[in-house]
Each structure stands twice: as structure tokens, then as C-alpha cells.
Protein backbone atom coordinates (compact mmCIF):
# COMPACT_ATOMS: atom_id res chain seq x y z
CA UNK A 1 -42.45 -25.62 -90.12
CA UNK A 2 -43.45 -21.84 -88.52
CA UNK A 3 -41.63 -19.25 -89.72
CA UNK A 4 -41.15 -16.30 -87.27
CA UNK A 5 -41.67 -12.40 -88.17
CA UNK A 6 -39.72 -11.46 -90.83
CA UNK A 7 -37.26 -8.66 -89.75
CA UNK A 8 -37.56 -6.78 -92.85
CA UNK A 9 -39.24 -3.44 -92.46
CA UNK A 10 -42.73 -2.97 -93.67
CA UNK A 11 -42.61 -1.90 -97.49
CA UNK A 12 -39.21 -3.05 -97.56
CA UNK A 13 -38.35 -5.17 -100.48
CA UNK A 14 -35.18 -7.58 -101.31
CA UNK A 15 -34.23 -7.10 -104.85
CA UNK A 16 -31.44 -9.90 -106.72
CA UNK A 17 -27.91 -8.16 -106.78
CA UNK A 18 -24.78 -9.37 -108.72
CA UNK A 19 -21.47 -10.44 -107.13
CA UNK A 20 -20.06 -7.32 -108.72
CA UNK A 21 -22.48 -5.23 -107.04
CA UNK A 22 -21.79 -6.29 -103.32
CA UNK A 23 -18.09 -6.08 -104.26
CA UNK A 24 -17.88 -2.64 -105.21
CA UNK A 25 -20.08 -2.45 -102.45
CA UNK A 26 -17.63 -4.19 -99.70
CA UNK A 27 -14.48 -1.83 -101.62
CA UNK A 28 -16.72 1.20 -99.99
CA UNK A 29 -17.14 0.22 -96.65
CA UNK A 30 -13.61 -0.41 -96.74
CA UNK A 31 -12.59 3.06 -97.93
CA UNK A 32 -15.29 5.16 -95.96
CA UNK A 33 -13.97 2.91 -92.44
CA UNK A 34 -10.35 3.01 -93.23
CA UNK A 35 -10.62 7.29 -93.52
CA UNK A 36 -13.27 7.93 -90.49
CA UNK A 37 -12.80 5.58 -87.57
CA UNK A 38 -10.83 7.34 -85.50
CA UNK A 39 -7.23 5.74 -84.59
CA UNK A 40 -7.81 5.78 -81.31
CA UNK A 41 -11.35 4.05 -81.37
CA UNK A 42 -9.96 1.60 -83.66
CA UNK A 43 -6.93 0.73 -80.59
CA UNK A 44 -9.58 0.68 -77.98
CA UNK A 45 -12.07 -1.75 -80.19
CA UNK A 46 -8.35 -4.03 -81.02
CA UNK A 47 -7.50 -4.37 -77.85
CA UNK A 48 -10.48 -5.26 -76.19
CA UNK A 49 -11.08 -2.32 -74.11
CA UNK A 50 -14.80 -1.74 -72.45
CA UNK A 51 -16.76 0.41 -74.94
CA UNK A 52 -19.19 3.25 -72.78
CA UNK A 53 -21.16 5.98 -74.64
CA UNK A 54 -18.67 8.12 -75.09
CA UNK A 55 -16.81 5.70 -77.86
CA UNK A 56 -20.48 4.36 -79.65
CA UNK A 57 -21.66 7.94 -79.79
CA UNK A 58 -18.61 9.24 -81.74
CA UNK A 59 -18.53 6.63 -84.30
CA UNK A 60 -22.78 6.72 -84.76
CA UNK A 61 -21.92 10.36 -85.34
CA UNK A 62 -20.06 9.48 -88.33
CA UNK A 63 -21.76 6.91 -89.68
CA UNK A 64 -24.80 9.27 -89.68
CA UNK A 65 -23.40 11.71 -91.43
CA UNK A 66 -22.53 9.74 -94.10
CA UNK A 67 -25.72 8.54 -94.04
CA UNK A 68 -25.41 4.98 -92.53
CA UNK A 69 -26.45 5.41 -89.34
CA UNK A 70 -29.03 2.62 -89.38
CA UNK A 71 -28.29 -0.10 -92.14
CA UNK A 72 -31.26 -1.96 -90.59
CA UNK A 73 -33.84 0.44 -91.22
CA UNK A 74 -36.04 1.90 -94.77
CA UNK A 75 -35.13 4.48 -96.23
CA UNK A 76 -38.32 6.09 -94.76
CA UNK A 77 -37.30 5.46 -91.67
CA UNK A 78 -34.02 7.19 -91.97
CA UNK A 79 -32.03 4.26 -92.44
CA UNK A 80 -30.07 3.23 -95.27
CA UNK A 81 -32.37 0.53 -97.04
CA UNK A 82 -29.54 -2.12 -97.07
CA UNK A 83 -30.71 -5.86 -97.73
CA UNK A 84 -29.50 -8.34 -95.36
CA UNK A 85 -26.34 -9.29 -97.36
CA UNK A 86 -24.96 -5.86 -97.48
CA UNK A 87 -25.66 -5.57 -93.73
CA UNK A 88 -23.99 -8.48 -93.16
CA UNK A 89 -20.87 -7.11 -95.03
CA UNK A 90 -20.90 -3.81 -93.15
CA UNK A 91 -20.41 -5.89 -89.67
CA UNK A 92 -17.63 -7.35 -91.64
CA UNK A 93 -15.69 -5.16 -92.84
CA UNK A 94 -16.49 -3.41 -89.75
CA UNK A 95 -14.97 -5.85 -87.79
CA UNK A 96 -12.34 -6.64 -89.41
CA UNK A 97 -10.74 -2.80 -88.95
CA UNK A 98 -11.99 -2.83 -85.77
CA UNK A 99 -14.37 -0.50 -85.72
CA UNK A 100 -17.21 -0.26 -82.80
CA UNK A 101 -19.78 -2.09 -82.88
CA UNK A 102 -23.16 -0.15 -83.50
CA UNK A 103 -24.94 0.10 -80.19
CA UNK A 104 -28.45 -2.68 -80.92
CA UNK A 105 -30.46 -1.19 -77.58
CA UNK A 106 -31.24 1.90 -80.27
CA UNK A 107 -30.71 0.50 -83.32
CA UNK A 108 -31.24 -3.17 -83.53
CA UNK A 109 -33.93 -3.25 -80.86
CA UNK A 110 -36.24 -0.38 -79.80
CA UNK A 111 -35.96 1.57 -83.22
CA UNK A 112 -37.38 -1.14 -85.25
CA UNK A 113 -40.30 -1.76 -82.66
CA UNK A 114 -40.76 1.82 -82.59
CA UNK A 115 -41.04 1.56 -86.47
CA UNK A 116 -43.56 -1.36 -86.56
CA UNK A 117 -45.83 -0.38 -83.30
CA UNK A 118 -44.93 3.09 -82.51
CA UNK A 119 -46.99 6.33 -83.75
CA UNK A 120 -46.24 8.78 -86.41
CA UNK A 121 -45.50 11.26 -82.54
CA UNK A 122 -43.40 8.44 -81.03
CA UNK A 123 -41.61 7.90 -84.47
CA UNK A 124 -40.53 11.46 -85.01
CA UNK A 125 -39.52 12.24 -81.08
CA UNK A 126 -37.65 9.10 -80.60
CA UNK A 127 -35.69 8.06 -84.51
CA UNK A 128 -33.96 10.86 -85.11
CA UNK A 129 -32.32 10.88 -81.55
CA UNK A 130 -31.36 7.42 -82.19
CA UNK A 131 -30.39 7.87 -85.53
CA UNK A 132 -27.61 10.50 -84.90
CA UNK A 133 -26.94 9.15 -80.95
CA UNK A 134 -27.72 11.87 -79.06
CA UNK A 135 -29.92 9.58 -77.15
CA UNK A 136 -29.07 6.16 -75.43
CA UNK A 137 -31.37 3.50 -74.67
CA UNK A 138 -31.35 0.54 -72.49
CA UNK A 139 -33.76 -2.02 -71.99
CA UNK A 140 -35.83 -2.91 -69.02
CA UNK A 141 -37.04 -6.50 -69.34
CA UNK A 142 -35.29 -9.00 -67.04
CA UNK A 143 -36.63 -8.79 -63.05
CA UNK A 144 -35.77 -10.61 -60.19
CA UNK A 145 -37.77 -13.79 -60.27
CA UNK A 146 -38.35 -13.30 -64.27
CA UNK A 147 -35.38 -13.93 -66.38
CA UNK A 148 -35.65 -16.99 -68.79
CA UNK A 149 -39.69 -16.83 -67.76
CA UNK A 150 -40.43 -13.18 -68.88
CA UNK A 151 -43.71 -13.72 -69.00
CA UNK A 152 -43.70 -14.14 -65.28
CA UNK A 153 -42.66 -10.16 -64.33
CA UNK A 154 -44.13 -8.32 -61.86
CA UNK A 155 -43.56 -4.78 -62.23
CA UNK A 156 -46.51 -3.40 -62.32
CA UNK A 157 -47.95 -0.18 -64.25
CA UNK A 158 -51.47 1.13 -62.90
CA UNK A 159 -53.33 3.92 -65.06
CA UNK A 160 -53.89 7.42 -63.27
CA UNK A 161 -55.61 9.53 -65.79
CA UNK A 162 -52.72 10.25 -68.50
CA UNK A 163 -50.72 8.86 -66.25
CA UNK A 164 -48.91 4.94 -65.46
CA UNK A 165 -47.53 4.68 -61.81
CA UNK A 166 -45.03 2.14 -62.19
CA UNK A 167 -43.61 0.08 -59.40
CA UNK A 168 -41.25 -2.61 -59.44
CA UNK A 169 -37.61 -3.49 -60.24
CA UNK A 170 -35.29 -3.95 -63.43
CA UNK A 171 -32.33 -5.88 -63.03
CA UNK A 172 -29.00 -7.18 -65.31
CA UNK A 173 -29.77 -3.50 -67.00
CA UNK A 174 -26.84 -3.35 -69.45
CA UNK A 175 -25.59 0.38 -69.75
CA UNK A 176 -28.69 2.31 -67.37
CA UNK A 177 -25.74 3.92 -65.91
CA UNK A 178 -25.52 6.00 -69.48
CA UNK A 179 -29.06 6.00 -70.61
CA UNK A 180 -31.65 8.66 -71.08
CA UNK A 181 -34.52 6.45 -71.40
CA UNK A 182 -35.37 2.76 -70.91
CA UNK A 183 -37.99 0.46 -72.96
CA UNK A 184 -39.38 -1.36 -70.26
CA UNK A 185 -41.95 -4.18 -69.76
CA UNK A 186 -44.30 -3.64 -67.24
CA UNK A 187 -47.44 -5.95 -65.83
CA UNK A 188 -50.86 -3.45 -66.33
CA UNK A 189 -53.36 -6.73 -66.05
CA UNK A 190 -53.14 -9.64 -63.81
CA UNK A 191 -56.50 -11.13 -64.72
CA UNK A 192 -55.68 -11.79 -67.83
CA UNK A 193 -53.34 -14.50 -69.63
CA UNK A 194 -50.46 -13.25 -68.46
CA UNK A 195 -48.58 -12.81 -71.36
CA UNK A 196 -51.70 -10.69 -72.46
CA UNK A 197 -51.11 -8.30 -69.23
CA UNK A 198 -48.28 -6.86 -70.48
CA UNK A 199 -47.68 -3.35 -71.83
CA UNK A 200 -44.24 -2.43 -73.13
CA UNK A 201 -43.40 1.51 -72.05
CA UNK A 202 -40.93 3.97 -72.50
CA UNK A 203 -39.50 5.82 -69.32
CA UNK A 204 -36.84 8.52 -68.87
CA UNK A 205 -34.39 7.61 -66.65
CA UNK A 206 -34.38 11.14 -65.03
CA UNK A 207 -38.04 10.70 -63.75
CA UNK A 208 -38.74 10.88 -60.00
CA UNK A 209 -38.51 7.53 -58.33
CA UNK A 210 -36.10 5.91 -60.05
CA UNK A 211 -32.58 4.65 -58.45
CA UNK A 212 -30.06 2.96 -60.35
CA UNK A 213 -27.72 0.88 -58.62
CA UNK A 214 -24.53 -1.29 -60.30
CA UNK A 215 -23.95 -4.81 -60.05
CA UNK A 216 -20.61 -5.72 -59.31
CA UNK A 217 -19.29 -8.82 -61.66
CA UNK A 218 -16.43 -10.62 -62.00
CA UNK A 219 -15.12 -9.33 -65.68
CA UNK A 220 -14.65 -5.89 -63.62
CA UNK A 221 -16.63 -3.65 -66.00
CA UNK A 222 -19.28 -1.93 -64.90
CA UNK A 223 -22.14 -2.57 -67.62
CA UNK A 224 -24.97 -3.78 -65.71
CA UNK A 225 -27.52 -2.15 -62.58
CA UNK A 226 -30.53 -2.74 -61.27
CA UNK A 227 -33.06 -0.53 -61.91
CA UNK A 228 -35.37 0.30 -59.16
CA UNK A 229 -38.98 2.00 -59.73
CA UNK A 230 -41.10 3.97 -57.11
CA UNK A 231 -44.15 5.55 -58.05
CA UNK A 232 -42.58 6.28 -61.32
CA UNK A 233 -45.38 8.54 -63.45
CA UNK A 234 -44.85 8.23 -67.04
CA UNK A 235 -47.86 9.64 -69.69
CA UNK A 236 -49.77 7.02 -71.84
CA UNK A 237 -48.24 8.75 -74.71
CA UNK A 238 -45.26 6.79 -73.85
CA UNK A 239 -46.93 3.53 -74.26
CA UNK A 240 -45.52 1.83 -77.87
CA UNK A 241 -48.52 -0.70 -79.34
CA UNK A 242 -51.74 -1.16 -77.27
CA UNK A 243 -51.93 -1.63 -73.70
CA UNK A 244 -51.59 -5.57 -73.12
CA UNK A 245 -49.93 -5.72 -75.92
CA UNK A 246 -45.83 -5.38 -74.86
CA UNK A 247 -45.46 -9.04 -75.35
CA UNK A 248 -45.62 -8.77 -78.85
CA UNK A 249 -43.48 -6.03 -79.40
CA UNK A 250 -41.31 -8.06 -77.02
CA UNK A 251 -41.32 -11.19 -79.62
CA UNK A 252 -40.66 -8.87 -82.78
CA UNK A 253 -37.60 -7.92 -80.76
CA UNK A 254 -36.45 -11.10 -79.92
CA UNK A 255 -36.93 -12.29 -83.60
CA UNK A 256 -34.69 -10.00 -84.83
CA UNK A 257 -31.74 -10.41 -81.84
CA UNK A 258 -31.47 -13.43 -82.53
CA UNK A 259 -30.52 -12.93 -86.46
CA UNK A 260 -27.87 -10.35 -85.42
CA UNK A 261 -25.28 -10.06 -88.78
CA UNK A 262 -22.47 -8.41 -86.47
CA UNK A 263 -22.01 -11.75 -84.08
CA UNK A 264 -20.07 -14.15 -86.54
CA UNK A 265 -17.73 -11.70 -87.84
CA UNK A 266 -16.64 -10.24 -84.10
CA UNK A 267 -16.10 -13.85 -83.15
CA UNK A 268 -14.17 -14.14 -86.69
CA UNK A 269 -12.27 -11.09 -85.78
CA UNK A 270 -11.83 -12.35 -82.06
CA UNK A 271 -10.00 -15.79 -83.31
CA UNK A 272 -7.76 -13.83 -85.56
CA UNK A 273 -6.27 -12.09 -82.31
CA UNK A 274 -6.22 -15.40 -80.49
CA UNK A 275 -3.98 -16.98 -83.47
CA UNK A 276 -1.85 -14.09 -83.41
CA UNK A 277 -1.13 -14.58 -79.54
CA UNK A 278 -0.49 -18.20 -80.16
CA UNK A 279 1.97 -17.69 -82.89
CA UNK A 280 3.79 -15.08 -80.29
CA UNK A 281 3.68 -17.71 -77.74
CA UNK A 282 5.45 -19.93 -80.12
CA UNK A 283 8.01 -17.92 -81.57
CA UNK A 284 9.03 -16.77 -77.99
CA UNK A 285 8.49 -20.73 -76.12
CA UNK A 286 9.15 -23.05 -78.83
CA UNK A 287 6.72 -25.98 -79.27
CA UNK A 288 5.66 -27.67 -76.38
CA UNK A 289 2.73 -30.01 -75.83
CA UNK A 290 0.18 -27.33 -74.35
CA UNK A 291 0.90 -24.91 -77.29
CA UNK A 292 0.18 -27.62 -79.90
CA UNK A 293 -3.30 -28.64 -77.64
CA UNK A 294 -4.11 -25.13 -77.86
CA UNK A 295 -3.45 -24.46 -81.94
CA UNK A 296 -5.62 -27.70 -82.29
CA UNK A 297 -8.11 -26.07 -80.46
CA UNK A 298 -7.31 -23.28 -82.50
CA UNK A 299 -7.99 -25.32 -85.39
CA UNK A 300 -11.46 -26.42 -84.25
CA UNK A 301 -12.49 -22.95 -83.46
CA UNK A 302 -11.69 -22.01 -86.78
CA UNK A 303 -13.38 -24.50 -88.41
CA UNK A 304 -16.48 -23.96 -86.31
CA UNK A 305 -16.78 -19.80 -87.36
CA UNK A 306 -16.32 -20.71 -91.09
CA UNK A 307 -19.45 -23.14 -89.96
CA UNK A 308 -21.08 -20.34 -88.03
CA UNK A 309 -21.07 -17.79 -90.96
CA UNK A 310 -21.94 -20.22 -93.45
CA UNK A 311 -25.40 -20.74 -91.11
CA UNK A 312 -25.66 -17.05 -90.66
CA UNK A 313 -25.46 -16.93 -94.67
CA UNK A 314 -27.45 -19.52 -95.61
CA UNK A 315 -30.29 -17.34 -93.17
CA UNK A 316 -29.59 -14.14 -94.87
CA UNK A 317 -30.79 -16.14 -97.81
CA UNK A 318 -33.61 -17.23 -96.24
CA UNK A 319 -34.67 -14.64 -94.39
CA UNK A 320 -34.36 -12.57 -97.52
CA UNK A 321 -36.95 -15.60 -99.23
CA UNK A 322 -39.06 -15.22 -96.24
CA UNK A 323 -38.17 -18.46 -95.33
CA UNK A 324 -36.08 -18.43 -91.98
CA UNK A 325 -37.18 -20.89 -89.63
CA UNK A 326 -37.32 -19.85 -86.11
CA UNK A 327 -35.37 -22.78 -84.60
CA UNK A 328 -32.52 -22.01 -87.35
CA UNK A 329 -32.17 -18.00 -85.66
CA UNK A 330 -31.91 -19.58 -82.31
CA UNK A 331 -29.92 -22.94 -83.29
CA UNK A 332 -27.23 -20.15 -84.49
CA UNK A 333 -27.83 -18.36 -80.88
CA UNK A 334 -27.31 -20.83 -79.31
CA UNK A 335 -23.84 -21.93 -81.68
CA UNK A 336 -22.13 -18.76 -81.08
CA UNK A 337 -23.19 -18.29 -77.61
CA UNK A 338 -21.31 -21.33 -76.63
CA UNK A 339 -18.49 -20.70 -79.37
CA UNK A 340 -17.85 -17.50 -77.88
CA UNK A 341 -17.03 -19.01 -74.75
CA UNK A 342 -14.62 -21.74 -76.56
CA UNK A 343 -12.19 -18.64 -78.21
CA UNK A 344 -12.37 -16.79 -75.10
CA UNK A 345 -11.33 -19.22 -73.15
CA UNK A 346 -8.46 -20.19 -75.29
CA UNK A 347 -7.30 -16.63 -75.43
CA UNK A 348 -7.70 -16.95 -71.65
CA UNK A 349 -4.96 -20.28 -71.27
CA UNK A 350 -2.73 -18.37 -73.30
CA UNK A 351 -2.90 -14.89 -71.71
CA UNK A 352 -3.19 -16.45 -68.03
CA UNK A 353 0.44 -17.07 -67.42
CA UNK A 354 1.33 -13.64 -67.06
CA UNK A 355 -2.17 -11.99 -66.38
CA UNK A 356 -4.41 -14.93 -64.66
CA UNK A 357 -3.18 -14.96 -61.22
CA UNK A 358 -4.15 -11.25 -61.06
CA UNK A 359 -6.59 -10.14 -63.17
CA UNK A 360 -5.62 -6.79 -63.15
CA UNK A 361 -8.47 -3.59 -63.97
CA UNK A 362 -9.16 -3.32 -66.89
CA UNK A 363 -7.00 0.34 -67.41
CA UNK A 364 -6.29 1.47 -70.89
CA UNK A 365 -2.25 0.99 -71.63
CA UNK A 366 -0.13 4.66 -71.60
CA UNK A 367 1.42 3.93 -75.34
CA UNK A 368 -2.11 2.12 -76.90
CA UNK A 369 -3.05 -0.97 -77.93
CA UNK A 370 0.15 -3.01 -77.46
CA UNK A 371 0.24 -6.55 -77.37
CA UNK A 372 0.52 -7.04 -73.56
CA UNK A 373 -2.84 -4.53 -73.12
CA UNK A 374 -4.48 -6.80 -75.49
CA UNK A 375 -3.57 -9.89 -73.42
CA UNK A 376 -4.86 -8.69 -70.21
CA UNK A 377 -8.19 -7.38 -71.91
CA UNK A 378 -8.39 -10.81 -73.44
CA UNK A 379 -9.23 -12.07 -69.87
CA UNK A 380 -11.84 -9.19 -68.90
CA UNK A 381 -13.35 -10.31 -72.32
CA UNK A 382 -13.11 -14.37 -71.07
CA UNK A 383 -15.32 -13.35 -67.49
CA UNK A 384 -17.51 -10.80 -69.71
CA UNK A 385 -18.68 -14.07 -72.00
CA UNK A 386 -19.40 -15.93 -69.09
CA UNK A 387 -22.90 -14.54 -69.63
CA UNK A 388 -23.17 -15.26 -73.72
CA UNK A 389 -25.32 -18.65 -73.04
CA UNK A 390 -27.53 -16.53 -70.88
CA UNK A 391 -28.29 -13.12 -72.37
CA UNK A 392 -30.21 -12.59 -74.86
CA UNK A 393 -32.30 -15.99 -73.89
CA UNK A 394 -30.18 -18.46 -72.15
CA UNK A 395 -29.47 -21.65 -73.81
CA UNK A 396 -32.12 -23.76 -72.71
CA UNK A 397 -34.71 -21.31 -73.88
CA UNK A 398 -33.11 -21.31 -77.39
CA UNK A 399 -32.75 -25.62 -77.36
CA UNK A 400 -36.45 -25.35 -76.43
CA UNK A 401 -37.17 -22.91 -79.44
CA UNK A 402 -35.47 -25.30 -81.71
CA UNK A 403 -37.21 -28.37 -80.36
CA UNK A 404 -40.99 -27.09 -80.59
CA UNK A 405 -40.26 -25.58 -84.27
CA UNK A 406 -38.95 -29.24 -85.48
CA UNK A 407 -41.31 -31.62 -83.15
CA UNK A 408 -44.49 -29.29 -82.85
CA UNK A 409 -44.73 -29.35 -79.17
């Protein structure tokens, strides 16, 4: 069975920790998170507001002062030199006192290609700016008539000198809207294989050319664009890896999405909220048969996140052995894809009643996170995770993942 690239930093090594260690470790996070996330963050992140820059900017600020700006990267690198374990307890305790999420375009995506592929030039313009958030990334990968079939995009990057004139156009572009710069794929060969025509590039979104324009969905938050690209010029310096070579950096990227440590315990976090609703709906209706339907659904969901981070540990473990399969990363993809839709739309049959009909915008509440604010933003979050079994690689592509690693094909 193929094991896919380990996401462990180069020189990075996993050393064999007690259970004492990880929790005096755990008693930190919970100290350091309890005095520095901001009140009002923490309101916004429990009731289930939209998060822009604004919000992930402050809290990166914070954690990089205290030095754990990037628990994903070396040491060397700027990050904290965490091993998979103690990342995985950082999105938990995170989570659990509702703290942000960190923002992965920066982070969890083009930083550690930038690590990996990038040049000593790229690594010290671009790390630091990520490391402390002054600088916000999206990513420019999905086109038109290339989505699931990436390998099939057409935007197209022609050499001029020291120049690439790229032309083409970027859609589903979560967060362009607040970006400086986008990592973008871009076609440079067409005789080749075309996976092998690729090039991946980096392009400030202030260039000449470029128009961004929002997609309207039905969750009502504005988080994705299209991105459209007109005789863009960007320098060859801005190239990360070789040209033809952006579909590798593309897989190293995917390889590590796909083990993401913060998805189990939001979802964990998530169902807690969605049992506290239920028990209000209770207390105020009395039992009825659609309230017990939905705690046994409750139940279920439950049961299936205890599964879920038992999968997620078990390929910690592995990972950390160099062991992870590749069908395992996506099999657990493809679980909480599909999971997060289950919760969500439970919190959605018990929220409707009062906030279905209308689905009113999602506006922040004048007194904070009460409990009515979180119902409504419990529907925003229900349309939002319409999209979980396709971003990211939609399910298919992860059952087809799963089925060449096992059968071969």
C-alpha cells in the first residue's frame, strides 16, 4: 500500500512523549487561550458568525507573539516545532473555547509549499508576513471547466523575458476579496503531459489586469469571487519549484489538507451547541416525537465524531510512523465532509421553526452571542456546508483516492 508525502517538515523529527508531557502541555494551551482570545472573538467564533480578516488577523497576532503562530512549521521555519499530537491538541483546546480558527490558505497551505519548493528569497519575503498576518493569501486553483479535473485548467502563463503574461480565470476563490496575493496554478506548456504543463505562481492581487468579482450563494456570506486575469505580468521570481512543475507542489498541498487536525474537534465543538439547542427545545416543548427523532440523531452524530477523532488519532500515529496511507487521509475527508452536513442539518430542523422560513442576514446580535443569534447563524452555517463534500476535492475524487490505494488501479 503507497504511502503519500509525509507532511512533516524536512529535518523535522517525531520524538516519544509521555502522557504527562502532553498534559501539562494541554493545561497551557488552556491558560495562554483562556487570558488572550479576546471576549468578543470568542462570541463571534460561539455563535457562528462569518470570520473576515479582520477577526483571523487579530488572533494570529497573538498567537505570534507568543510564539505559536505556526504549530505546523520547524522551528527553522519560524514555527513552533510541535509533533502532530500536540497540534492536534491545540485545535482542541482551541475549539473548545472557541477560539478562531487559524487561517490554512497561509499557514496550512502555501507556507509549507513555500518551505519545501520555495527559495531561501521567496522564504524570507513571504514567511514572516504569514507568520505574524500582515499578509493574506488565497488560492487560485479551481477554473471554470476544471474543478474535480485540475489537471484540465486553462489559464495560461506565457514567458516574456522576466516576465509571465497570465491570462485566464479563477473561480470559487475563497476570501480574494481580502487578499494581497494569490498562489495560483497556471498552464505554461500544452505539449506536454498535461499535468507536466503546469507551473504554480504567486501573484499580487493589486497587479494590473486583474478584476475580482463575488459570487453570490445561498448561505449569504460573501467568501467566494471569481478571479479574472488579463495580461497579468508577474516576474519569474515569483515562480515557487520549477516551471512545469506546479502539479507537484499542488499534490504536497493536497496531502497535507486532507490530514487537517482542526476538522474533528470544530465538528466536536459544533455538536456540543447542537445538544445544547435540543435540550432548550425540550425544556421549553416537552417531549414530542420529532424532538426524540432528533436527540437520536443526536446520538448517532455523537457516536460518529468520537469515531471521527479516533481515525484522525490513529493517523497522527501513523503519520508520525511514516505510515499514513493515502486512502486513510481522504477516507477521513470524505467522513467529515459528509458528517458535517449531518450536525448542520440537525441544528438546521431545530433552529428552522423560528428562523427557516426567513433566513434572515447574517447581522451580528446588539447584546452578543445570545442564544437566538446562535440559532439563526446555525442556518447560515447549514447552506455554508452545503459545499463540505465538494471543496477541498469533492467526494467522488476522495472515494476514488481510497479505491486505487486499496485495489491498485
Amino acid at each position: 500500500m503507497n504511502t503519500h508525502t509525509s507532511i512533516l517538515e524536512a529535518g523535522q523529527t517525531e520524538t516519544v512523549r509521555s502522557p504527562q508531557f502532553y498534559d501539562i502541555f494541554r493545561r497551557d494551551l488552556v491558560s495562554f487561550m483562556e487570558a488572550n482570545c479576546p471576549r468578543e472573538l470568542r462570541d463571534k467564533v460561539r455563535s457562528n458568525q462569518k470570520l473576515g480578516r479582520a477577526e483571523f488577523a487579530e488572533w494570529q497576532r497573538r498567537l505570534h507573539a507568543q510564539g505559536w503562530g505556526a504549530p505546523g512549521w520547524t522551528r527553522e521555519n519560524g514555527g513552533t516545532g510541535w509533533d502532530l499530537r500536540q497540534r492536534y491538541l491545540f485545535e482542541e483546546v482551541s475549539a473548545e473555547l472557541d477560539c478562531p480558527p487559524l487561517y490554512h490558505h497561509g499557514l496550512g497551505h502555501i507556507g509549507p509549499v513555500i518551505i519545501h519548493f520555495g527559495t531561501p528569497e521567496q522564504k524570507a519575503r513571504y514567511l514572516p508576513r504569514i507568520l505574524d498576518g500582515s499578509e493574506w493569501w488565497c488560492q487560485g486553483y479551481s477554473e471554470p471547466g476544471a474543478g474535480s479535473d485540475l489537471a484540465s485548467l486553462k489559464t495560461s502563463a506565457v514567458r516574456d523575458g522576466d516576465d509571465y503574461v497570465i491570462n485566464g480565470q479563477k473561480i470559487w476563490t475563497s476570501h480574494a476579496h481580502e487578499a494581497d496575493v494569490m498562489y495560483t496554478l497556471v498552464r505554461t506548456s500544452v505539449d506536454a503531459r498535461k499535468q507536466s504543463g503546469i507551473t504554480l505562481l504567486v501573484v499580487p492581487l493589486d497587479t494590473p489586469g486583474i478584476k475580482i468579482r463575488p459570487i453570490h450563494t445561498i448561505d449569504q456570506w460573501h467568501h467566494v469571487n471569481e478571479v479574472f486575469l488579463d495580461n497579468v505580468r508577474v516576474p519569474v521570481a515569483n515562480r515557487i519549484g520549477e516551471e512545469g512543475g506546479g502539479w507537484k507542489c499542488a499534490k504536497f498541498l493536497l496531502d497535507r489538507e486532507r490530514l487537517s487536525p482542526a476538522t474533528v474537534p470544530r465538528l466536536a465543538r459544533q455538536l456540543d451547541q447542537v445538544n445544547e439547542l435540543l435540550q432548550v427545545r425540550l425544556q421549553r416543548s416537552g417531549p414530542s416525537a420529532s424532538l426524540h427523532g432528533a436527540l437520536e440523531r443526536l446520538y448517532y452524530a455523537q457516536a460518529a465524531v468520537q469515531g471521527a477523532r479516533e481515525m484522525l488519532l490513529s493517523a497522527i500515529r501513523e503519520e508520525m510512523n511514516g505510515t499514513l496511507a493515502a486512502s486513510k487521509a481522504s477516507a477521513l475527508k470524505l467522513f467529515c465532509s459528509e458528517l458535517s452536513q449531518q450536525i448542520s442539518s440537525l441544528a438546521y430542523d431545530l433552529s428552522a421553526p423560528e428562523f427557516g422560513p426567513r433566513l434572515l442576514p447574517a447581522v451580528p446580535a446588539p447584546n452578543g452571542a445570545d442564544d437566538l443569534e446562535i440559532e439563526r447563524q446555525l442556518i447560515h452555517t447549514y447552506l455554508f456546508y452545503r459545499s463540505r463534500t465538494i471543496a477541498g476535492g469533492t467526494s467522488e475524487v476522495q472515494k476514488n483516492v481510497i479505491a486505487r490505494d486499496i485495489f491498485g488501479a
